[in-house]
N, C-alpha and C. Protein backbone atom coordinates (compact mmCIF):
# COMPACT_ATOMS: atom_id res chain seq x y z
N UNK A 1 0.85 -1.18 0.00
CA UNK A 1 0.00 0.00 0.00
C UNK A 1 0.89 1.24 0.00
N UNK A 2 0.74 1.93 -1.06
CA UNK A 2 1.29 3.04 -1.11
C UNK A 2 1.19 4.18 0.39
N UNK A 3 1.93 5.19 0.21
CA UNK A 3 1.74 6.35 1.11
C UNK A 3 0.55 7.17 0.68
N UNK A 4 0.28 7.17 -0.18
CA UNK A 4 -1.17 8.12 -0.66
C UNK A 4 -1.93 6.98 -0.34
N UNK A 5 -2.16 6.00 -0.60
CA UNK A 5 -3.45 5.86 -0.10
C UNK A 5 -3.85 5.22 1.33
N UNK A 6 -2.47 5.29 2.33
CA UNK A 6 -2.72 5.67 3.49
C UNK A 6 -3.32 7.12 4.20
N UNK A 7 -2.46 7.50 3.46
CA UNK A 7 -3.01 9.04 3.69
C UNK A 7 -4.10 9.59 3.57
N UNK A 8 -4.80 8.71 2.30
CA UNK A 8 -6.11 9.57 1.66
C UNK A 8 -7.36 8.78 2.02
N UNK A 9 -7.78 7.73 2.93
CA UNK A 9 -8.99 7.17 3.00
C UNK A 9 -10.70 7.65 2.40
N UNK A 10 -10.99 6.89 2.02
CA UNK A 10 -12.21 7.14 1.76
C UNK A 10 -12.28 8.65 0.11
N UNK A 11 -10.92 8.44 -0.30
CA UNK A 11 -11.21 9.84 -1.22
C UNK A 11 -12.47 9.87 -2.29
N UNK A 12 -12.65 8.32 -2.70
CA UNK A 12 -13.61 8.71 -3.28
C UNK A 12 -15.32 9.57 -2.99
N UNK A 13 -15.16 9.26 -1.46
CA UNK A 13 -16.47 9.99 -1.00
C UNK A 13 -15.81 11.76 -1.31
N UNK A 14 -15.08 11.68 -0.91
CA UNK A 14 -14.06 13.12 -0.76
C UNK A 14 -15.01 14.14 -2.27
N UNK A 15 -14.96 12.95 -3.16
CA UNK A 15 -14.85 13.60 -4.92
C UNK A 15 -16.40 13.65 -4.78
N UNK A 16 -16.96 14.90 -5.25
CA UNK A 16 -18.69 14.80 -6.13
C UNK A 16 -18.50 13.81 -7.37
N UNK A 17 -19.95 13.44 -7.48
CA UNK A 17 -20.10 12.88 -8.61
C UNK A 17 -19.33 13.63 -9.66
N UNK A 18 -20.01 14.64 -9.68
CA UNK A 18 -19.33 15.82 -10.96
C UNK A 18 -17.36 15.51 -11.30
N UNK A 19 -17.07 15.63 -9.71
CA UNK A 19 -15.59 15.55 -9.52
C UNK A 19 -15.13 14.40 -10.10
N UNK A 20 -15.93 13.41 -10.14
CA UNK A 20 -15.05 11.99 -10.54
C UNK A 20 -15.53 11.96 -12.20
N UNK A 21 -16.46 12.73 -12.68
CA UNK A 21 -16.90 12.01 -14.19
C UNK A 21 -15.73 13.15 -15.23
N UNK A 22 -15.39 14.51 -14.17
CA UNK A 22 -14.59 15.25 -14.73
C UNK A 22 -12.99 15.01 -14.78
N UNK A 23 -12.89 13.59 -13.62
CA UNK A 23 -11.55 13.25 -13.28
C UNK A 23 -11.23 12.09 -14.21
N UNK A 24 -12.58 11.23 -14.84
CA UNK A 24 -12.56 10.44 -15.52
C UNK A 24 -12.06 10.88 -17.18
N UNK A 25 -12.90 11.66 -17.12
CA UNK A 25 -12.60 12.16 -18.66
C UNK A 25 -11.10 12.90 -18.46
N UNK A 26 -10.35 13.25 -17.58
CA UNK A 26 -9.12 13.95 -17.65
C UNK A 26 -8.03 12.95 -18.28
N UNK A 27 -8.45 11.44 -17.87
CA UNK A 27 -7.47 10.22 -18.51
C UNK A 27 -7.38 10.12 -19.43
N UNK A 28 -8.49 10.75 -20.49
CA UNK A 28 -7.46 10.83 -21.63
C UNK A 28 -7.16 12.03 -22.47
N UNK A 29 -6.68 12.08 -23.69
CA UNK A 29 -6.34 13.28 -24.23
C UNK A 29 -7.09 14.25 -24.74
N UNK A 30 -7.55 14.70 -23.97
CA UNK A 30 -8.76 15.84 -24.90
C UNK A 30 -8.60 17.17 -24.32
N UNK A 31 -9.12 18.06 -24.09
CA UNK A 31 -8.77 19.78 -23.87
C UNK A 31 -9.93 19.58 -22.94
N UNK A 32 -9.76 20.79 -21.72
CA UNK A 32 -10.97 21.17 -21.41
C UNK A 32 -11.96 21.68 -21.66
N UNK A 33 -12.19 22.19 -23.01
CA UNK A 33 -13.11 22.68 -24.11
C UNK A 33 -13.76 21.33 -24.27
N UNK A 34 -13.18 20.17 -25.16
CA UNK A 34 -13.68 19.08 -25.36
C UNK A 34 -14.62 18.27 -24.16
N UNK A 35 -13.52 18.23 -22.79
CA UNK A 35 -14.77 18.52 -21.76
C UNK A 35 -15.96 18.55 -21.35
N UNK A 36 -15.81 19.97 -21.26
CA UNK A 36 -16.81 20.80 -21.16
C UNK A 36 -18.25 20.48 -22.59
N UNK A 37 -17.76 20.71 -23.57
CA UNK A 37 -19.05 20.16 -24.55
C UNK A 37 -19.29 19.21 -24.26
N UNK A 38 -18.02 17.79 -23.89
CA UNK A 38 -19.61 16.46 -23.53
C UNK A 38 -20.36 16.83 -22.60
N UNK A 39 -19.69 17.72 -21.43
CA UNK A 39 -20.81 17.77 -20.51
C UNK A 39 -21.98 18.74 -20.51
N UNK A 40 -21.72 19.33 -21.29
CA UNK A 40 -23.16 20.25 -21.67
C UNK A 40 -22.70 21.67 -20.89
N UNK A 41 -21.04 22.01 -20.59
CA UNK A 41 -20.87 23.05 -19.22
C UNK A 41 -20.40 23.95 -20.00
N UNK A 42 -19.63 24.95 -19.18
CA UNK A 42 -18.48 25.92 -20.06
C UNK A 42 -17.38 25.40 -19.79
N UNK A 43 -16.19 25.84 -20.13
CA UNK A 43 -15.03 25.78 -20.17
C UNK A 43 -14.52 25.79 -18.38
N UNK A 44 -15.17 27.52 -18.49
CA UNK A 44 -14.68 27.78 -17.59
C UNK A 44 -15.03 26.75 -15.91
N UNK A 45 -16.70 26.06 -16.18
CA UNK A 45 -16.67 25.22 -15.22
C UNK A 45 -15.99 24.00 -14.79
N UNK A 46 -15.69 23.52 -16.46
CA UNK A 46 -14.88 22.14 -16.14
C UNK A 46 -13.41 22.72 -15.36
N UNK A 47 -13.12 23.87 -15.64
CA UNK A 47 -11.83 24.60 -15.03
C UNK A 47 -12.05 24.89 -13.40
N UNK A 48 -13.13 24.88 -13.06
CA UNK A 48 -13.04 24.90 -11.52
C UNK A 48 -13.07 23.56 -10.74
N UNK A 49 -14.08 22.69 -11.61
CA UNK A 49 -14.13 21.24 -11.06
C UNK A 49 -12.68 20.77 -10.95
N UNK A 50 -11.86 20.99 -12.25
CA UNK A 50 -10.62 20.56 -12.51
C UNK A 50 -9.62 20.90 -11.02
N UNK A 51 -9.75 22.22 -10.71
CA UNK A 51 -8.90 22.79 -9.50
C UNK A 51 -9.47 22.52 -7.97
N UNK A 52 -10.62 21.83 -7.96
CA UNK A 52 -11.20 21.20 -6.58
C UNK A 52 -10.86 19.75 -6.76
N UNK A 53 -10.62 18.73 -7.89
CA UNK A 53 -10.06 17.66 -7.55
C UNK A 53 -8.54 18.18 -7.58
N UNK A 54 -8.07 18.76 -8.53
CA UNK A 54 -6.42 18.85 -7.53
C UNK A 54 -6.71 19.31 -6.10
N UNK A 55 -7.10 20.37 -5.55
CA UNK A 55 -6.95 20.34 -4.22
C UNK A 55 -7.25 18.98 -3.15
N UNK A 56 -8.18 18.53 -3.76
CA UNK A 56 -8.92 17.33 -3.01
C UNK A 56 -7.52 16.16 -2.74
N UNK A 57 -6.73 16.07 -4.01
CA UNK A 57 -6.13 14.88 -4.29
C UNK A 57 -4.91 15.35 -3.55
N UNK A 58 -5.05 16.63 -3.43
CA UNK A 58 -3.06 17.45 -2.99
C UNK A 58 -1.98 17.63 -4.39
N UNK A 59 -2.56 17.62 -5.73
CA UNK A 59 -1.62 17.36 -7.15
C UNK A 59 -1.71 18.57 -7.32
N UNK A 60 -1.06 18.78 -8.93
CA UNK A 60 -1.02 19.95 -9.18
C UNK A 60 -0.58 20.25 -10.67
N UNK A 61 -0.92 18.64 -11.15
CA UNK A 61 -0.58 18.51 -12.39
C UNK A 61 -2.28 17.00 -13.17
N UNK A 62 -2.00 17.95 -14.21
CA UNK A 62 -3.05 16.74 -14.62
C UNK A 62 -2.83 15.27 -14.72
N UNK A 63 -1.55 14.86 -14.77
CA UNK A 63 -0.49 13.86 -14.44
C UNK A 63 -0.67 12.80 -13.58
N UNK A 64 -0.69 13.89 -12.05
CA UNK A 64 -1.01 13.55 -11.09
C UNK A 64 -2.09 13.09 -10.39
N UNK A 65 -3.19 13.81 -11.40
CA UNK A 65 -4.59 13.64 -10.70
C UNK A 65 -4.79 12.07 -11.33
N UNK A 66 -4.68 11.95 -12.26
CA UNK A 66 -4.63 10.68 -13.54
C UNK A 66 -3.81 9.32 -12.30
N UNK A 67 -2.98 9.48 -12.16
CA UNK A 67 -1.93 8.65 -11.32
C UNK A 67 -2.83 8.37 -10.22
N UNK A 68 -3.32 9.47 -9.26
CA UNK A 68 -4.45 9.42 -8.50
C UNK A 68 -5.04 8.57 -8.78
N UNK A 69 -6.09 8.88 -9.32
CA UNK A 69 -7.33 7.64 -10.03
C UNK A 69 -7.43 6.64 -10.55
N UNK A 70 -6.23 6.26 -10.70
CA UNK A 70 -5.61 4.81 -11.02
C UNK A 70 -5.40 4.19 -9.88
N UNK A 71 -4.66 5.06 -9.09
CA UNK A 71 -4.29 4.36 -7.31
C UNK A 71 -5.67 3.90 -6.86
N UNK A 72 -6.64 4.74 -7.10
CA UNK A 72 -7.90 4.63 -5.95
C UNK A 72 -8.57 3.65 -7.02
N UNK A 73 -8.81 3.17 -7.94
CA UNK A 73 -10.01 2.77 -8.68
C UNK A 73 -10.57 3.55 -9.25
N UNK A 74 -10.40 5.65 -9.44
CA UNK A 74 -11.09 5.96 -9.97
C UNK A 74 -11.06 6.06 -11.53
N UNK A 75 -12.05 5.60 -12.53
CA UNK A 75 -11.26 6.05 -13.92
C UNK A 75 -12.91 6.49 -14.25
């Protein structure tokens, strides 16, 4: 067991729905424009969801959040 996911129990409750379908779609290569149109949002919202799962996760790279959600089960 890694150190993150000692650290992080329960993160998936941590994430909104919103948070995980926006963390899902971050795995693969698309823009946050692309995003945002599947989800019917703006830009600018997938851009805030985007900066409450980094805070949530402690990252600070889209990289990271991805690496994240692999650790936990989330995809």
């Amino acid at each position: 067991m890694s150190t993150l996911e000692l650290s992080r129990p329960g993160l998936s409750e941590q994430l909104t729905r919103r948070e995980r379908v926006v963390l899902s779609n971050l795995t693969e290569d698309v823009t946050l424009e692309e995003i945002a149109s599947r989800l019917f949002v703006t830009r600018n919202t997938v851009k805030s969801q985007v900066r409450s799962v980094y805070r949530k996760l402690g990252v600070s790279t889209r990289a990271d959040a991805v690496a994240c959600a692999h650790a936990f089960g989330l995809r």
